[in-house]
Structures are given as C-alpha cells and as structure tokens.
PDB file of N, CA and C in Angstrom:
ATOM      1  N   UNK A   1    -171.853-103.318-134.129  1.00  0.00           N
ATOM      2  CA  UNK A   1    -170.494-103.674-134.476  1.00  0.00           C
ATOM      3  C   UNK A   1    -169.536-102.818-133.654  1.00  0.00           C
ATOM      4  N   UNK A   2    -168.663-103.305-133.225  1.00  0.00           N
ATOM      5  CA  UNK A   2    -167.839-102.777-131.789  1.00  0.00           C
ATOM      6  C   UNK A   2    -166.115-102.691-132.733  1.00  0.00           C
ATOM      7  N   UNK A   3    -165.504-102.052-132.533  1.00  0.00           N
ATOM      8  CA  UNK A   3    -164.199-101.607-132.991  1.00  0.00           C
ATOM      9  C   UNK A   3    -163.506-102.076-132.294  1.00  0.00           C
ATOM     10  N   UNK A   4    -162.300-102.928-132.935  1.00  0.00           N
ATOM     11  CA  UNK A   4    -161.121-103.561-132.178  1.00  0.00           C
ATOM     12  C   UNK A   4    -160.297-102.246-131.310  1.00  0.00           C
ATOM     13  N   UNK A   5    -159.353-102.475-130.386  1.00  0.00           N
ATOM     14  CA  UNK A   5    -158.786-101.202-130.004  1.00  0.00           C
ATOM     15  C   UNK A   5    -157.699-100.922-131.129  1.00  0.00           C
ATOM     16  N   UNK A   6    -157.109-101.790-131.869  1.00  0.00           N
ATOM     17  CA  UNK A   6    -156.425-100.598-133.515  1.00  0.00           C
ATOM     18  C   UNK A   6    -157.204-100.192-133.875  1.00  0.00           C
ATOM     19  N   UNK A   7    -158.565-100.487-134.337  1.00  0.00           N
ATOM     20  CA  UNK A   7    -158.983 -99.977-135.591  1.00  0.00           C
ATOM     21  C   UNK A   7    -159.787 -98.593-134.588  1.00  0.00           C
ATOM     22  N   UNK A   8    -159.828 -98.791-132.956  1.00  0.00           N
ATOM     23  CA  UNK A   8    -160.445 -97.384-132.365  1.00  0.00           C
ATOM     24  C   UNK A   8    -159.022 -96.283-132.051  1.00  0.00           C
ATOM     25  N   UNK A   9    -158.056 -97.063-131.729  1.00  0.00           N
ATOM     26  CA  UNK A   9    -156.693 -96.088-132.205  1.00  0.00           C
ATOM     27  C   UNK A   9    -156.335 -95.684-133.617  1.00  0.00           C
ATOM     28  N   UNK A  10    -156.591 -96.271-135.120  1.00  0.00           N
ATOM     29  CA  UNK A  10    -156.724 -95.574-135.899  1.00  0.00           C
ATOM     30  C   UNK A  10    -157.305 -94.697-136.195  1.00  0.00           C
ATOM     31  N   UNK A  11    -158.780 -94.497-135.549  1.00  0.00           N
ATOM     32  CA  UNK A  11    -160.077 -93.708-135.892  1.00  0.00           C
ATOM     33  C   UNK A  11    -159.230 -92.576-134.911  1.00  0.00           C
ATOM     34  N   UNK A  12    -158.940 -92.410-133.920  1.00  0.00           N
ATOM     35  CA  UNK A  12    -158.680 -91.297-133.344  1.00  0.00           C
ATOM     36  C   UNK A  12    -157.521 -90.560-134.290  1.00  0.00           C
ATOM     37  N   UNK A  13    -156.152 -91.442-134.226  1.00  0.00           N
ATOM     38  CA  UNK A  13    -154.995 -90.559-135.091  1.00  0.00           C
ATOM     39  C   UNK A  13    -155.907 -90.381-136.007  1.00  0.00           C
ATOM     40  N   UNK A  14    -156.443 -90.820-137.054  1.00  0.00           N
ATOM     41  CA  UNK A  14    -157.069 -90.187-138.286  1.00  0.00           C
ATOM     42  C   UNK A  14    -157.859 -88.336-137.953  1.00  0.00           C
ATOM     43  N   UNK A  15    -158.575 -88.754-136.960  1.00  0.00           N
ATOM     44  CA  UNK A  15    -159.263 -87.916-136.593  1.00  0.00           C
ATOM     45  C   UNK A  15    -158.491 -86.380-135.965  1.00  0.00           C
ATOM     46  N   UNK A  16    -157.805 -86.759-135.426  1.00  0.00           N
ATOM     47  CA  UNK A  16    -156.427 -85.585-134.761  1.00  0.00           C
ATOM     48  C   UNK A  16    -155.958 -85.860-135.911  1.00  0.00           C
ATOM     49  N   UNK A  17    -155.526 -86.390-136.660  1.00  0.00           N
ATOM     50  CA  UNK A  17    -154.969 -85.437-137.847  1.00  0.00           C
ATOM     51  C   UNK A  17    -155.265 -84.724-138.879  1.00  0.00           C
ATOM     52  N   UNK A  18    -156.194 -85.079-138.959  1.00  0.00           N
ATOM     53  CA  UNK A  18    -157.360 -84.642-140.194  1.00  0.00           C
ATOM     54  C   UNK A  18    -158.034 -83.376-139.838  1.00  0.00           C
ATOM     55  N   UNK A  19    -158.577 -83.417-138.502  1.00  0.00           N
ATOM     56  CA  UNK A  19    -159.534 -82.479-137.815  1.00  0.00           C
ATOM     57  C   UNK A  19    -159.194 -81.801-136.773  1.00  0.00           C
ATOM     58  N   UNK A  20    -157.797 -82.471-135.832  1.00  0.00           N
ATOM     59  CA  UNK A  20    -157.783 -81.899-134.792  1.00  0.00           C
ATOM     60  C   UNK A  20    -156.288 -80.958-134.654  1.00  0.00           C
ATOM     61  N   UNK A  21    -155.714 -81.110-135.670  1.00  0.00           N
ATOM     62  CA  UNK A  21    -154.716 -79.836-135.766  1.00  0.00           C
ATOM     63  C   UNK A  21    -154.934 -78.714-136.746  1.00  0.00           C
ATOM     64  N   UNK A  22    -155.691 -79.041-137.649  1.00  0.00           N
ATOM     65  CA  UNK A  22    -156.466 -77.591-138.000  1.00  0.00           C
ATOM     66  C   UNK A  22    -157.572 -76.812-137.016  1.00  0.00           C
ATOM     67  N   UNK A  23    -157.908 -77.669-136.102  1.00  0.00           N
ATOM     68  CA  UNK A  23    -158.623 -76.487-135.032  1.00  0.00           C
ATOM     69  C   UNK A  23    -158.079 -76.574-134.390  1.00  0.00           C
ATOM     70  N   UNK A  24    -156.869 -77.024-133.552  1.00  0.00           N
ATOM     71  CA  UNK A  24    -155.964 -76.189-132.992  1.00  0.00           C
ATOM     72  C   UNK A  24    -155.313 -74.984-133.473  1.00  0.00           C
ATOM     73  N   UNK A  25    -154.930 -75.204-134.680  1.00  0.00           N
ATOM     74  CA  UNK A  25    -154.128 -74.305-135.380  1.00  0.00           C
ATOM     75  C   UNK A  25    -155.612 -72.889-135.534  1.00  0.00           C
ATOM     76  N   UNK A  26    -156.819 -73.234-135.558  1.00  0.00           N
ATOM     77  CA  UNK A  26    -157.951 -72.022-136.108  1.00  0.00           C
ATOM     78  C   UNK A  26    -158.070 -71.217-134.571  1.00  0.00           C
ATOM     79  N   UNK A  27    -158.159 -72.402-133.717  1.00  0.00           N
ATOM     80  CA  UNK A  27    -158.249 -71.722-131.756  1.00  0.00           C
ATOM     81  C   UNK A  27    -156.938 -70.838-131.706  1.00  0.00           C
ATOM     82  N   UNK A  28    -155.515 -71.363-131.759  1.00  0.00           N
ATOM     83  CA  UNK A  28    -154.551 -70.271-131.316  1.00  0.00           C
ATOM     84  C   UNK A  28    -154.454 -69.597-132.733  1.00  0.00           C
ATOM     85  N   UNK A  29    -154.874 -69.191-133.686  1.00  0.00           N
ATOM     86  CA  UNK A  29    -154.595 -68.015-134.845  1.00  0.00           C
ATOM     87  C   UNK A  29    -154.284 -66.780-133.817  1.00  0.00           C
ATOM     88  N   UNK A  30    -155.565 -66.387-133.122  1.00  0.00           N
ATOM     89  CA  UNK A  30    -155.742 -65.116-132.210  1.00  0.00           C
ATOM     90  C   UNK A  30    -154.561 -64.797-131.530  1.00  0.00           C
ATOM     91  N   UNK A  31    -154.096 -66.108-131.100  1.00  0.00           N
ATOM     92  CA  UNK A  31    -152.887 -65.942-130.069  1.00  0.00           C
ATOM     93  C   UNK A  31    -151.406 -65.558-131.048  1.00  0.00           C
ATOM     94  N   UNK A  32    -151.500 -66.731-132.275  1.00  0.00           N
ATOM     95  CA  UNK A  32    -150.072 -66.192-132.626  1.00  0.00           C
ATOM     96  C   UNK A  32    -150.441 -64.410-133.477  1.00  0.00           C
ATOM     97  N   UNK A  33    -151.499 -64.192-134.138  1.00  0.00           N
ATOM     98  CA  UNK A  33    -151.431 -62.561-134.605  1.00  0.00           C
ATOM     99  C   UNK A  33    -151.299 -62.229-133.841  1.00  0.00           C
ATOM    100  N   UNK A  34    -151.542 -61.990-132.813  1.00  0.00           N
ATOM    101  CA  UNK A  34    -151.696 -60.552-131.473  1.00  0.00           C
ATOM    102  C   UNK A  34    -150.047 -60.907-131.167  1.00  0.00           C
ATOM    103  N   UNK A  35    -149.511 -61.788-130.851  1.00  0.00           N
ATOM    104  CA  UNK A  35    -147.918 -62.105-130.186  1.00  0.00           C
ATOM    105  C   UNK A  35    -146.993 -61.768-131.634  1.00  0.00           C
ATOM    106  N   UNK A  36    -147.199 -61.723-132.930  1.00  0.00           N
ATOM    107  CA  UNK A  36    -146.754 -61.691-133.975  1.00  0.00           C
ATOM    108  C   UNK A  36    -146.528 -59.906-134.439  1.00  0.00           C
ATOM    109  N   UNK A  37    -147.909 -59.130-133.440  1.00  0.00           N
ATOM    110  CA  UNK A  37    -147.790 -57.887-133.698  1.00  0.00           C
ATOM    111  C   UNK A  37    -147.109 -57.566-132.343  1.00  0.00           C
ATOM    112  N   UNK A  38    -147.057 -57.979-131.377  1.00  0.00           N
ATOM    113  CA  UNK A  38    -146.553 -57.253-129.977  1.00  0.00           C
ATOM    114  C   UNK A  38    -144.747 -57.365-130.567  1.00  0.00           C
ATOM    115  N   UNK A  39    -144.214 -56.254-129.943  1.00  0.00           N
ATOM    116  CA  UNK A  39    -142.890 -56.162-130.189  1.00  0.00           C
ATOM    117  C   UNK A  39    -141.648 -56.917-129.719  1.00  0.00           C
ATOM    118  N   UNK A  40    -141.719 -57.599-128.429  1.00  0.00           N
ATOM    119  CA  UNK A  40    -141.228 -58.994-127.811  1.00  0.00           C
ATOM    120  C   UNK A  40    -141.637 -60.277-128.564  1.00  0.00           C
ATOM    121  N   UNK A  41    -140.899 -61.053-129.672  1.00  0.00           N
ATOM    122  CA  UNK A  41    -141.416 -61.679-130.885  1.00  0.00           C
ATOM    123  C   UNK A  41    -141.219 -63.181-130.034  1.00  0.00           C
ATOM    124  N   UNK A  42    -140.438 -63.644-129.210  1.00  0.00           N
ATOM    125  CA  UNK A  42    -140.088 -64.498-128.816  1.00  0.00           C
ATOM    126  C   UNK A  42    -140.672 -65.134-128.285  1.00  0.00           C
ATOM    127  N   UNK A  43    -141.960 -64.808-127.944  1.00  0.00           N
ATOM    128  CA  UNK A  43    -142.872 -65.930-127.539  1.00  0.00           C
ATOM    129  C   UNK A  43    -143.978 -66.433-128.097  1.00  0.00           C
ATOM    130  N   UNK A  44    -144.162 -65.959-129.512  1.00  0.00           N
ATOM    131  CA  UNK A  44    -144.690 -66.794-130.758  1.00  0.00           C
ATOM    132  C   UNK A  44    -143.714 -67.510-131.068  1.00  0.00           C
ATOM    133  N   UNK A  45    -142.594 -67.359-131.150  1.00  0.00           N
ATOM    134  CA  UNK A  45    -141.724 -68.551-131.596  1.00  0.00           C
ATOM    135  C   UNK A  45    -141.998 -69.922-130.604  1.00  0.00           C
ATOM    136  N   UNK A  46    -141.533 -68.977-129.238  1.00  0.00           N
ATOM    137  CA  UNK A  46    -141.901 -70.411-128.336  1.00  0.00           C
ATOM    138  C   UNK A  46    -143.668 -71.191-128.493  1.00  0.00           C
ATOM    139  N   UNK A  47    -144.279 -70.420-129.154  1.00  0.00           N
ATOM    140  CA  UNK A  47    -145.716 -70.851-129.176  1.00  0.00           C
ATOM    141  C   UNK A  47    -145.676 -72.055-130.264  1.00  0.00           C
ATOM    142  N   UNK A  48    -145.382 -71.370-131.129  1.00  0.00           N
ATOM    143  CA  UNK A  48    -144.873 -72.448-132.633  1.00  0.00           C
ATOM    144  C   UNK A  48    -144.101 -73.369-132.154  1.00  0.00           C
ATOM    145  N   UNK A  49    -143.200 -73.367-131.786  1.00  0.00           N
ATOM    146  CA  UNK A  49    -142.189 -74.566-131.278  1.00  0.00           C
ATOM    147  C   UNK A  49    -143.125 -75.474-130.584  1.00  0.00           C
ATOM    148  N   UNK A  50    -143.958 -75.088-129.340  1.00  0.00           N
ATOM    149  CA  UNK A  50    -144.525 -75.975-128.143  1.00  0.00           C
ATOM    150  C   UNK A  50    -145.773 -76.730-129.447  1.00  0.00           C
ATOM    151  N   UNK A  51    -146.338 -75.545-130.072  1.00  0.00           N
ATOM    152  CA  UNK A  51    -147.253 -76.236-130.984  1.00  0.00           C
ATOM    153  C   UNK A  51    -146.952 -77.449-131.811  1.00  0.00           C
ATOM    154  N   UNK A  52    -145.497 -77.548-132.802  1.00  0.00           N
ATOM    155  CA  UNK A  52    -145.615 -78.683-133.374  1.00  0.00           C
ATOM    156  C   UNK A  52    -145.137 -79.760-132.315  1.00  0.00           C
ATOM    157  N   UNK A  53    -144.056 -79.045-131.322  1.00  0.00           N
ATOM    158  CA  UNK A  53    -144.145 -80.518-130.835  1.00  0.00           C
ATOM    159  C   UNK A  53    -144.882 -80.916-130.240  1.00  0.00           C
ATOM    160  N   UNK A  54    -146.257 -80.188-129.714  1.00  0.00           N
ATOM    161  CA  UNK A  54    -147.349 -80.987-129.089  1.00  0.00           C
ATOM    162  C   UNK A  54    -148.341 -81.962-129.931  1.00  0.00           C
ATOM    163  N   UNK A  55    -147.995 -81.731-131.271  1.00  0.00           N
ATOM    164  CA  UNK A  55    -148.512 -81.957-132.604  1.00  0.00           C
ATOM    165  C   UNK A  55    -147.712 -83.558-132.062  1.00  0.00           C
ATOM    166  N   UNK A  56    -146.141 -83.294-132.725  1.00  0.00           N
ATOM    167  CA  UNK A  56    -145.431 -84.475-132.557  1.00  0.00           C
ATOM    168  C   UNK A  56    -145.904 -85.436-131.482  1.00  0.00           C
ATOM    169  N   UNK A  57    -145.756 -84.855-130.129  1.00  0.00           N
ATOM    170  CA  UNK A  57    -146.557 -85.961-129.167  1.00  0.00           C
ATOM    171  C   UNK A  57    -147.371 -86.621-129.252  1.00  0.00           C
ATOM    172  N   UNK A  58    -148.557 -86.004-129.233  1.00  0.00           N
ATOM    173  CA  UNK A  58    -149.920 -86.763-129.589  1.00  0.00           C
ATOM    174  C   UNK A  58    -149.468 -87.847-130.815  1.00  0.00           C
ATOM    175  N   UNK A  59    -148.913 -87.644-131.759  1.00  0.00           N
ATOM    176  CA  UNK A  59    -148.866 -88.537-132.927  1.00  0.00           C
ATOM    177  C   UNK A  59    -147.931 -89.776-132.544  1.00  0.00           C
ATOM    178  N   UNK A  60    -147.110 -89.689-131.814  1.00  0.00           N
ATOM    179  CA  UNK A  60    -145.787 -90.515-131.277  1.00  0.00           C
ATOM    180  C   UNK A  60    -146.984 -91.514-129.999  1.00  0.00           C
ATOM    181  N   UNK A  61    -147.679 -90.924-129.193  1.00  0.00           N
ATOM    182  CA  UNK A  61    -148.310 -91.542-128.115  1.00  0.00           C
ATOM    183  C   UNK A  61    -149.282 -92.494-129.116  1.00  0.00           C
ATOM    184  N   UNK A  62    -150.072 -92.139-129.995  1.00  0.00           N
ATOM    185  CA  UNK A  62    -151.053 -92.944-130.590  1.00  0.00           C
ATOM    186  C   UNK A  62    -150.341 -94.144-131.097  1.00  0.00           C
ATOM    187  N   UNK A  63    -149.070 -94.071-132.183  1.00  0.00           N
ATOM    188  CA  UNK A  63    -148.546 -94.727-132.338  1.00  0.00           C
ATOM    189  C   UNK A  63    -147.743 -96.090-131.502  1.00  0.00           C
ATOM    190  N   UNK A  64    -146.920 -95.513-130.425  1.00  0.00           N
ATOM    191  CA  UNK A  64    -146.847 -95.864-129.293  1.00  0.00           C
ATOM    192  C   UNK A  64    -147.912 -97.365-128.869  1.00  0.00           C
ATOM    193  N   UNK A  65    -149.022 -96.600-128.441  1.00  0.00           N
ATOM    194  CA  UNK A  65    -150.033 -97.357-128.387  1.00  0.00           C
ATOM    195  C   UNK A  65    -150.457 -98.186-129.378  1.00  0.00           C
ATOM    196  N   UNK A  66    -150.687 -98.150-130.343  1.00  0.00           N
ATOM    197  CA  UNK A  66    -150.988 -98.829-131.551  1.00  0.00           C
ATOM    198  C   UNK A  66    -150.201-100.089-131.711  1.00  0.00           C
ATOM    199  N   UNK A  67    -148.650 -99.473-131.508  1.00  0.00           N
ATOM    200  CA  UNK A  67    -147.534-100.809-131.393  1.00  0.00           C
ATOM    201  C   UNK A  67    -147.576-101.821-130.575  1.00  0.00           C
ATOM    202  N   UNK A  68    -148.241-101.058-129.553  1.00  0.00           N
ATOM    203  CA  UNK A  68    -148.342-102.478-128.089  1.00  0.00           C
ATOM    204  C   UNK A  68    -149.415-103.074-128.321  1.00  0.00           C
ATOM    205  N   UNK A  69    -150.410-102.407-128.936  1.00  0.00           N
ATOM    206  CA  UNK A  69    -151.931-103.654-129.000  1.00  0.00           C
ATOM    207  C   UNK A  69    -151.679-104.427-130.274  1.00  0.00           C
ATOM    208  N   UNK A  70    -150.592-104.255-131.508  1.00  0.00           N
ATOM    209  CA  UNK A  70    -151.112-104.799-132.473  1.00  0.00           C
ATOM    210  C   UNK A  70    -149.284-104.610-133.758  1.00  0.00           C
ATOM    211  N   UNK A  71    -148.228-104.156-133.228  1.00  0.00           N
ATOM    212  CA  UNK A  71    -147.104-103.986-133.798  1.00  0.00           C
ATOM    213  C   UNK A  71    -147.057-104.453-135.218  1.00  0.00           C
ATOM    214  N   UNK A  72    -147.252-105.495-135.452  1.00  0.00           N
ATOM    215  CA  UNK A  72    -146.692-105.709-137.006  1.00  0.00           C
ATOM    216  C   UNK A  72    -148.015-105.556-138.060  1.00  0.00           C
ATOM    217  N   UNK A  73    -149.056-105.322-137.544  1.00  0.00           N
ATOM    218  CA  UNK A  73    -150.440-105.259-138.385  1.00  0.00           C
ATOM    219  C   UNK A  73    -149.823-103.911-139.122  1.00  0.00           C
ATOM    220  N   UNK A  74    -150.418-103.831-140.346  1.00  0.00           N
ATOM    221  CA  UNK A  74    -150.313-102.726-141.271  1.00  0.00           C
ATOM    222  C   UNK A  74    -150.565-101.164-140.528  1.00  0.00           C
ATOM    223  N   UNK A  75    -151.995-101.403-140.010  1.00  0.00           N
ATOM    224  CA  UNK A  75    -152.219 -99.755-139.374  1.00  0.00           C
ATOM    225  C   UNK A  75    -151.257 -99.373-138.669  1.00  0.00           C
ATOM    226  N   UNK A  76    -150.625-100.004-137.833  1.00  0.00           N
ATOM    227  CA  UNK A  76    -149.744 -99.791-136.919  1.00  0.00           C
ATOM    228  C   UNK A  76    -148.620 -99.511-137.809  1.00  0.00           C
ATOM    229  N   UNK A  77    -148.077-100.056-138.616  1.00  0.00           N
ATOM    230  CA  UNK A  77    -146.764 -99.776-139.409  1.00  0.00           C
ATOM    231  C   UNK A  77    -147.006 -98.107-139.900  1.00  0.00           C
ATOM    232  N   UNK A  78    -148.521 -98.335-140.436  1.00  0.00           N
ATOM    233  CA  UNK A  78    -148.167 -96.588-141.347  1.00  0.00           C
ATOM    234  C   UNK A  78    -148.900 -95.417-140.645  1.00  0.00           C
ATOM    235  N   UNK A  79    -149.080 -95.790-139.554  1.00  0.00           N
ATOM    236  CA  UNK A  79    -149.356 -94.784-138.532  1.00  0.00           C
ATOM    237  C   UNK A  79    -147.583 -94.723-138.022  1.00  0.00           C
ATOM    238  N   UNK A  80    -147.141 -95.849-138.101  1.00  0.00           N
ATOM    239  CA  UNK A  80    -145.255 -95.171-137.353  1.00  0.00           C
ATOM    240  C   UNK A  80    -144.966 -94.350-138.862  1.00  0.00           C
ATOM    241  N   UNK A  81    -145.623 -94.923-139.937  1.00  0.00           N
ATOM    242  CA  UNK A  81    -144.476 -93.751-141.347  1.00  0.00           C
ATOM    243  C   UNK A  81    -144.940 -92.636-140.862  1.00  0.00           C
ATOM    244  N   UNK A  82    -146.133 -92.389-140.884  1.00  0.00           N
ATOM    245  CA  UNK A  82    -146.845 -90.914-140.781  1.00  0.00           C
ATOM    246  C   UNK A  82    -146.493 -90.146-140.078  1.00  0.00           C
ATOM    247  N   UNK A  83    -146.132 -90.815-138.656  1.00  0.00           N
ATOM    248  CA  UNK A  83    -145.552 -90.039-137.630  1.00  0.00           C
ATOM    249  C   UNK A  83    -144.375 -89.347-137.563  1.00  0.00           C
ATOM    250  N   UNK A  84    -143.202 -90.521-138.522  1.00  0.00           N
ATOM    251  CA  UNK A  84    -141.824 -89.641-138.638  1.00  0.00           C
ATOM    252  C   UNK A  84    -142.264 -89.007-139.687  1.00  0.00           C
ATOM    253  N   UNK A  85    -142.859 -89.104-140.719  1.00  0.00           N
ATOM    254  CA  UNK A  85    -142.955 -88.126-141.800  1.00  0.00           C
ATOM    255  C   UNK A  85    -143.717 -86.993-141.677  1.00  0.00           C
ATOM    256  N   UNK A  86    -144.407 -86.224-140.972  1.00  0.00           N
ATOM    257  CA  UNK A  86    -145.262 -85.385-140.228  1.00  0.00           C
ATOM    258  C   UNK A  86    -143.901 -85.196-139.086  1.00  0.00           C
ATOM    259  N   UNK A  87    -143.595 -85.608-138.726  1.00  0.00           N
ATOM    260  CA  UNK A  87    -142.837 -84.575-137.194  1.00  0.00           C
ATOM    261  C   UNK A  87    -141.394 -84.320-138.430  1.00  0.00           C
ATOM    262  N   UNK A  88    -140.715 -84.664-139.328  1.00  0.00           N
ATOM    263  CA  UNK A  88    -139.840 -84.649-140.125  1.00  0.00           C
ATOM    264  C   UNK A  88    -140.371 -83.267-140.906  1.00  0.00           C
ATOM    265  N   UNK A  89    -141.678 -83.390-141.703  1.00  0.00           N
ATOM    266  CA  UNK A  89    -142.282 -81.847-142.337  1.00  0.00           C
ATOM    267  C   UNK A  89    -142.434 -81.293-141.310  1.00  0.00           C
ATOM    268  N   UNK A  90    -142.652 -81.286-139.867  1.00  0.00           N
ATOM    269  CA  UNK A  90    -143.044 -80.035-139.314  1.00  0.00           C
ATOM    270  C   UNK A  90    -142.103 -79.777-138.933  1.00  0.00           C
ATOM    271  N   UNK A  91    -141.005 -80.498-138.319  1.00  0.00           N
ATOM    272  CA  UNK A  91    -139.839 -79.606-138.099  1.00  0.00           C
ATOM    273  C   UNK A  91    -139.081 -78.847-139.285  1.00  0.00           C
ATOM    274  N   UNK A  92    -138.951 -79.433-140.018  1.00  0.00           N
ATOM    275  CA  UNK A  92    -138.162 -78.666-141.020  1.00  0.00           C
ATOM    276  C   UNK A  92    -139.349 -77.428-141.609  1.00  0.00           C
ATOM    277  N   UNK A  93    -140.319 -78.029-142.249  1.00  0.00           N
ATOM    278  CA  UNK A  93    -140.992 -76.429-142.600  1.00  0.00           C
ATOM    279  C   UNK A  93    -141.234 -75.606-141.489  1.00  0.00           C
ATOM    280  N   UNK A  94    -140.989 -76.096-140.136  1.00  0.00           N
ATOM    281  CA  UNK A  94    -141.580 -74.753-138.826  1.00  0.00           C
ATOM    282  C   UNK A  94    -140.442 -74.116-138.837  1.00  0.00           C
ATOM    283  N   UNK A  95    -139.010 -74.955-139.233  1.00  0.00           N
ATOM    284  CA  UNK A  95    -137.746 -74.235-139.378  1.00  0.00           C
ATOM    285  C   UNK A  95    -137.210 -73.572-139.977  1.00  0.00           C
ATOM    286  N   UNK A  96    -137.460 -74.412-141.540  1.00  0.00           N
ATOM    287  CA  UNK A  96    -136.779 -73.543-142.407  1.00  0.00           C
ATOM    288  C   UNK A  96    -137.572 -72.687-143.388  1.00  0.00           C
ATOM    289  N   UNK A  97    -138.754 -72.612-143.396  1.00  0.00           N
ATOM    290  CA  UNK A  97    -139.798 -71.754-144.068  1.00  0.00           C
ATOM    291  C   UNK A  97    -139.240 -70.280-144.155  1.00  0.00           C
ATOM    292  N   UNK A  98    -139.345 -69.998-145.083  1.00  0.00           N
ATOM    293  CA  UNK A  98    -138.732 -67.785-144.753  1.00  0.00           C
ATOM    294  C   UNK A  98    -139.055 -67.031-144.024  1.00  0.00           C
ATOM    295  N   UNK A  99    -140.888 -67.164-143.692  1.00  0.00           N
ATOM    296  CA  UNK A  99    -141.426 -66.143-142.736  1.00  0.00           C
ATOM    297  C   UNK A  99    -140.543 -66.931-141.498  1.00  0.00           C
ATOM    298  N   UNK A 100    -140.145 -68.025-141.204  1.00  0.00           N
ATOM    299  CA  UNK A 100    -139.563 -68.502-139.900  1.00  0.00           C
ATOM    300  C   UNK A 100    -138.498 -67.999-139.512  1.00  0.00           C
ATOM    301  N   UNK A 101    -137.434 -67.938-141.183  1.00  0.00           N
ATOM    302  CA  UNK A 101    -136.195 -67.588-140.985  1.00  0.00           C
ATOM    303  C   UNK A 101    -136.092 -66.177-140.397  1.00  0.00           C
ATOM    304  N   UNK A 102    -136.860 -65.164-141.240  1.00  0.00           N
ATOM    305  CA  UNK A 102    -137.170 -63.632-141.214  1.00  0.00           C
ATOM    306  C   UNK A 102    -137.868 -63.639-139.659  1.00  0.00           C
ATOM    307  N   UNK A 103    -138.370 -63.878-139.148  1.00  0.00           N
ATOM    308  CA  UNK A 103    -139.079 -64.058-137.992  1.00  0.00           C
ATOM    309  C   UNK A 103    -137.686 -63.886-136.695  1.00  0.00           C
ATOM    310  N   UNK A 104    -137.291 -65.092-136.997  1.00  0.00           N
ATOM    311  CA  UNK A 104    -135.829 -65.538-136.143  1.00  0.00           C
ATOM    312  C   UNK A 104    -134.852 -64.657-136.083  1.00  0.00           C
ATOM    313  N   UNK A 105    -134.353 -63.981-137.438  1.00  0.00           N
ATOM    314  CA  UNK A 105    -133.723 -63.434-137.479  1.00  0.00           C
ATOM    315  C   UNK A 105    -133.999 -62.105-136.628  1.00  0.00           C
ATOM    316  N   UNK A 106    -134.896 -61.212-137.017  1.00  0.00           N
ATOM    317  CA  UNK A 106    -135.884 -60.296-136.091  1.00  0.00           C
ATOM    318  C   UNK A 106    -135.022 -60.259-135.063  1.00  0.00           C
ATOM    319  N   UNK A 107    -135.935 -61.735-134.583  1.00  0.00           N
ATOM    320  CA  UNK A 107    -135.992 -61.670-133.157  1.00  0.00           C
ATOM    321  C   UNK A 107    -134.387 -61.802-132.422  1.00  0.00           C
ATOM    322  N   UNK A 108    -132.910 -62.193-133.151  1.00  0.00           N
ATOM    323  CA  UNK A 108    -131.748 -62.318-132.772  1.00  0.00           C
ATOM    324  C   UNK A 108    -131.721 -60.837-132.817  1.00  0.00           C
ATOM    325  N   UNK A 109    -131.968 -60.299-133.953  1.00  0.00           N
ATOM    326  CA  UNK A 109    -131.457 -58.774-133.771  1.00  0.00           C
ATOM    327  C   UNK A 109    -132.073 -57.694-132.998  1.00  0.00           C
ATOM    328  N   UNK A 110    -133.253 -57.729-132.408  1.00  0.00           N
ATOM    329  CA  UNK A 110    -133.986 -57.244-131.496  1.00  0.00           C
ATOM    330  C   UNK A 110    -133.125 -58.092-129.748  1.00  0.00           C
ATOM    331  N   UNK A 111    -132.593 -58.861-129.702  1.00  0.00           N
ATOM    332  CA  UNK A 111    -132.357 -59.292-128.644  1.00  0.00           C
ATOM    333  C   UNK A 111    -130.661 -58.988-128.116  1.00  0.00           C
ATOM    334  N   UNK A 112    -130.255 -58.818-129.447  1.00  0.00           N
ATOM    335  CA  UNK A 112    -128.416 -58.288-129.437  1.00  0.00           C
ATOM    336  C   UNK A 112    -128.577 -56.729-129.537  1.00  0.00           C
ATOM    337  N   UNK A 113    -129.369 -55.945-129.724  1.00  0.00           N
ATOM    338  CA  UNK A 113    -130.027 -54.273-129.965  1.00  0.00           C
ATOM    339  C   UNK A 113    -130.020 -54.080-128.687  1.00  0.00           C
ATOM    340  N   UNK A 114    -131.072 -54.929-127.912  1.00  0.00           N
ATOM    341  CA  UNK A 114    -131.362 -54.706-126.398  1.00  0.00           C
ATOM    342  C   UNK A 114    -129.933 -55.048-125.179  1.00  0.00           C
ATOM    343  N   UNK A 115    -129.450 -55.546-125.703  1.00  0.00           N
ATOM    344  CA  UNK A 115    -128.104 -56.198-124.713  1.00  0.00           C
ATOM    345  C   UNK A 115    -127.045 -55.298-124.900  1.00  0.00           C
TER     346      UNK A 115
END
C-alpha cells in the first residue's frame, strides 16, 4: 500500500512535530546552557529567535505544499490551523514568557552598561 503525496506530507509534519522539534530542542540544549552561562547573553537570544522561526518554516513549507497537492481536503486545512497556531504559541511564549522577559532585560542592561 503506497501513500498518496498528502497523506506522505501529513506523515512527515506529524513526524517534525511530534519528534522532530523535541530533538532539535534535546541536540542544541548544550548550545543554549553554555551561551546562557557565557556573559555576552545575546546570542542565545539570537539562537532562540532563529530556532522558532526555523520551527515556523518548516511548518509553513509543509503546509505550503500540502495546499498545492490537495487545498481544500481536510489534512491540508488543519495542518494550515496548526501552523498559525504553533508559530502564534511560539512567538508569543518565546516572547513573553519571564525567563524571556528577565533574559532580555539582562541583556538591554548589560548592553547600555557597556556603551
């Protein structure tokens, strides 16, 4: 039994979302502690930033795709909810979360200290 190309573009978004941004997120841990303890804070932020929106991409491209082989079929519809609703939580919780705010803040006042 051979998979239509939605139902092999669903199996992937399912799969990157389910599986493949928690091991992204388990691969760079190392990277954001070590940049989280170094005293120049600003490039875990930029790490976090590039991270969800690389998150966002991938989810926008599948979708994307999904729309051109098959637009009004169901998978395709709630693979587009998922996508704004996932890039909608990650921006706002990568934003407005406290360790983010406290983080940010830090890092404005470490950068107006130095100037």
């Amino acid at each position: 039994m051979s998979l239509s190309p939605l139902q092999r573009l669903v199996l992937l978004f399912a799969l990157f979302n389910l599986a493949g941004i928690p091991f992204l997120r388990w691969v760079l841990r190392p990277a954001f502690v070590y940049l989280n303890d170094a005293p120049p804070y600003w490039p875990s932020v930029v790490l976090g930033i590039g991270f969800i929106l690389f998150v966002i991409a991938v989810n926008i491209s599948f979708t994307v795709r999904a729309s051109r082989v098959e637009g009004n079929a169901a998978p395709a519809r709630i693979m587009a909810g998922w996508t704004v609703f996932s890039a909608i939580c990650g921006l706002l919780l990568g934003a407005v979360s406290p360790w983010s705010i406290m983080r940010s803040l830090a890092l404005m006042v470490r950068l107006q200290l130095g100037s």
